[in-house]
C-alpha atoms as a PDB file:
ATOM      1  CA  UNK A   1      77.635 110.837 131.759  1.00  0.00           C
ATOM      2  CA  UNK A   2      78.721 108.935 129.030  1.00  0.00           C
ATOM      3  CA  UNK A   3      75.980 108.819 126.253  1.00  0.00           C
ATOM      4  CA  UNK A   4      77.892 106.256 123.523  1.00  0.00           C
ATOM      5  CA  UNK A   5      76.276 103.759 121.545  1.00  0.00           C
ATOM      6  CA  UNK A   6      77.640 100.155 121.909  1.00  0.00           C
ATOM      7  CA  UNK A   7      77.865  99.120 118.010  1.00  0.00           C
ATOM      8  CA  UNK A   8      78.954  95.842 117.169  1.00  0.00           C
ATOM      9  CA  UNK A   9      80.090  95.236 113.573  1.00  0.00           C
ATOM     10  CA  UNK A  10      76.827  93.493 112.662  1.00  0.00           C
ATOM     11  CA  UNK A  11      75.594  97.051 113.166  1.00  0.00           C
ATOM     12  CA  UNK A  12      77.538  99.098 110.698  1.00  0.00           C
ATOM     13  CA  UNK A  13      75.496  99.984 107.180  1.00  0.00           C
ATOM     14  CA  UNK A  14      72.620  97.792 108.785  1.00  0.00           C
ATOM     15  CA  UNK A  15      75.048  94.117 108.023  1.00  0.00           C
ATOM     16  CA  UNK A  16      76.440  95.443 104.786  1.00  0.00           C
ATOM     17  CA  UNK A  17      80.085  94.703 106.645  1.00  0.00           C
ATOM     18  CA  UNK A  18      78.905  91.073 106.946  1.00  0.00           C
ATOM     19  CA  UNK A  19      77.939  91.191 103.014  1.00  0.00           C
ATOM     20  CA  UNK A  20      80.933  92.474 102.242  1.00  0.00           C
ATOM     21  CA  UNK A  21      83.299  90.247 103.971  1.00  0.00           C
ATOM     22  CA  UNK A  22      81.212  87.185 102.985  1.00  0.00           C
ATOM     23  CA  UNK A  23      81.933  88.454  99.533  1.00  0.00           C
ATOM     24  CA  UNK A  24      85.286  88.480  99.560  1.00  0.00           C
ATOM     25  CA  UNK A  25      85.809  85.513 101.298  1.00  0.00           C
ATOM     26  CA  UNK A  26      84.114  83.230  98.856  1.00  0.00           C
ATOM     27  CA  UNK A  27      86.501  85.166  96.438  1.00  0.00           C
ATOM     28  CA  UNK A  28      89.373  84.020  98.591  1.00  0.00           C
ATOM     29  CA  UNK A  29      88.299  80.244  98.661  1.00  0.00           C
ATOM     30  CA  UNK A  30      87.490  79.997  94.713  1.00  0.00           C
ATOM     31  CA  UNK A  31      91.245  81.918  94.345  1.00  0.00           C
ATOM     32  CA  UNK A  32      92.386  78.416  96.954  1.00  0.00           C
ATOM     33  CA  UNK A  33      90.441  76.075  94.434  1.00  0.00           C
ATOM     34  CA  UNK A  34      91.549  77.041  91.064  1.00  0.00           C
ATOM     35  CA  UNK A  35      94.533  75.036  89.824  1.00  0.00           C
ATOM     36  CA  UNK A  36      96.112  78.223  88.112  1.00  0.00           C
ATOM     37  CA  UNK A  37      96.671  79.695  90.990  1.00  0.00           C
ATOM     38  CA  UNK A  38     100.165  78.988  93.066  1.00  0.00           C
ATOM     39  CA  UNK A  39      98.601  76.694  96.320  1.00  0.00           C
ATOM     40  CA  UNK A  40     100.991  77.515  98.860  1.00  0.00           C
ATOM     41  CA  UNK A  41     100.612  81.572  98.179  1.00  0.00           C
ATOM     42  CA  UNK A  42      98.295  83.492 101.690  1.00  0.00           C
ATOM     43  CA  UNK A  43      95.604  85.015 100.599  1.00  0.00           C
ATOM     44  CA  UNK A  44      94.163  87.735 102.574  1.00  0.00           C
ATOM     45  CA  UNK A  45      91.047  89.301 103.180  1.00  0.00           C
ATOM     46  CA  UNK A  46      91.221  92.942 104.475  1.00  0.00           C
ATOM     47  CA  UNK A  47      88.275  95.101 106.168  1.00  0.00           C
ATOM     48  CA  UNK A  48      88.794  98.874 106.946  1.00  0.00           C
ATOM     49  CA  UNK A  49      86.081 100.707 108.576  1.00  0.00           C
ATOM     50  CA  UNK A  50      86.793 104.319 108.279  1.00  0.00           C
ATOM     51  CA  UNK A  51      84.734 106.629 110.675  1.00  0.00           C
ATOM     52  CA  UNK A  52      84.767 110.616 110.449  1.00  0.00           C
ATOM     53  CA  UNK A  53      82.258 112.457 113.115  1.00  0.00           C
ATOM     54  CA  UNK A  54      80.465 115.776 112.262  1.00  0.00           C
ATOM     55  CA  UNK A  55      82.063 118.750 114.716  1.00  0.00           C
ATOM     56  CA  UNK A  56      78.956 118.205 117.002  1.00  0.00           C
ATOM     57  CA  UNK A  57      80.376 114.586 117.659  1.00  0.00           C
ATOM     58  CA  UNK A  58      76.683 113.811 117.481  1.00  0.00           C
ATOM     59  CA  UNK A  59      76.916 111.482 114.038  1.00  0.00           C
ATOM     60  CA  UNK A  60      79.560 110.197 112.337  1.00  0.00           C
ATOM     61  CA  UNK A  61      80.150 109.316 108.378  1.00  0.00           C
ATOM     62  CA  UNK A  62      81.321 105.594 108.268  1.00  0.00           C
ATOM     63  CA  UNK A  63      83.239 104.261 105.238  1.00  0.00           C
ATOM     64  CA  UNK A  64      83.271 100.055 104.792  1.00  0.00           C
ATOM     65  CA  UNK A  65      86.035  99.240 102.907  1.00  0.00           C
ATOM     66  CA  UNK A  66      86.645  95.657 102.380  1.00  0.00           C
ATOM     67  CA  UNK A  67      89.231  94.268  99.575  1.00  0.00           C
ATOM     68  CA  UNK A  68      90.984  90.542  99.300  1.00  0.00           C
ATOM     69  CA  UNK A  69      94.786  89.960  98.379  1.00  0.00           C
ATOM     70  CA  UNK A  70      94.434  86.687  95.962  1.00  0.00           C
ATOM     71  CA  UNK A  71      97.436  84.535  94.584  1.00  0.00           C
ATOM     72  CA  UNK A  72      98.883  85.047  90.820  1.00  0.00           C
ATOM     73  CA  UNK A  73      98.362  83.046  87.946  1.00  0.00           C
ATOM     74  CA  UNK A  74     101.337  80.407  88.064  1.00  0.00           C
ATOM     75  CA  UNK A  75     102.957  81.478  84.952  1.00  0.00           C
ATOM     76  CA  UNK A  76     102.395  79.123  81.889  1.00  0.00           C
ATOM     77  CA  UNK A  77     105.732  78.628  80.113  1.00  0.00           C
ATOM     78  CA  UNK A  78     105.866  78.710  76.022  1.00  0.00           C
ATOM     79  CA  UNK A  79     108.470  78.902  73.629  1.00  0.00           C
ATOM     80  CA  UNK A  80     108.401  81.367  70.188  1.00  0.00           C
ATOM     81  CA  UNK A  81     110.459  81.413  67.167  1.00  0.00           C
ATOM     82  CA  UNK A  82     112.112  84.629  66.812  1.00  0.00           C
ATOM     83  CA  UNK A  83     113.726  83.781  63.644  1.00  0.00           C
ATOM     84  CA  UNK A  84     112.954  82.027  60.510  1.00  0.00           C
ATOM     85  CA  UNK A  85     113.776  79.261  59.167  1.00  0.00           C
ATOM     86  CA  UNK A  86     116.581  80.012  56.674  1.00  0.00           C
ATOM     87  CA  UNK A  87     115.948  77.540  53.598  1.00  0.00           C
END
């Protein structure tokens, strides 16, 4: 008899997955918006779900992990003097 539980990701840490992939998303899209950022760079947004059971297999520890790649800072070019003026 099989006796598993049909979870759906809107079940894991009771919607904190949701939260935290909402989260990172609207970090993604500001990341897209700003006009320091390179434009044609992917962003990504990344979700691991890590799940350990107890020996029993009766319960399991469940880890959200959820992270976002973003694009650089385009690199602002500026000159220096490295030597003085010799009067």
């Amino acid at each position: 008899m099989d006796l598993t539980r049909d979870l759906t990701i809107e079940d894991l840490g009771g919607g904190a997955v949701i939260e935290k992939l909402n989260y990172e998303l609207k970090r993604v899209v500001a990341n897209c918006a700003d006009i320091n950022m390179d434009a044609t760079k992917v962003r990504e947004v990344i979700l691991k779900v890590q799940i350990k059971p107890n020996e029993q297999r009766t319960q399991a520890m469940v880890a959200i992990i959820t992270d976002a790649k973003l694009a650089p800072l385009i690199p602002y070019p500026a000159h220096i003097f490295i030597t003085e003026d010799e009067d």
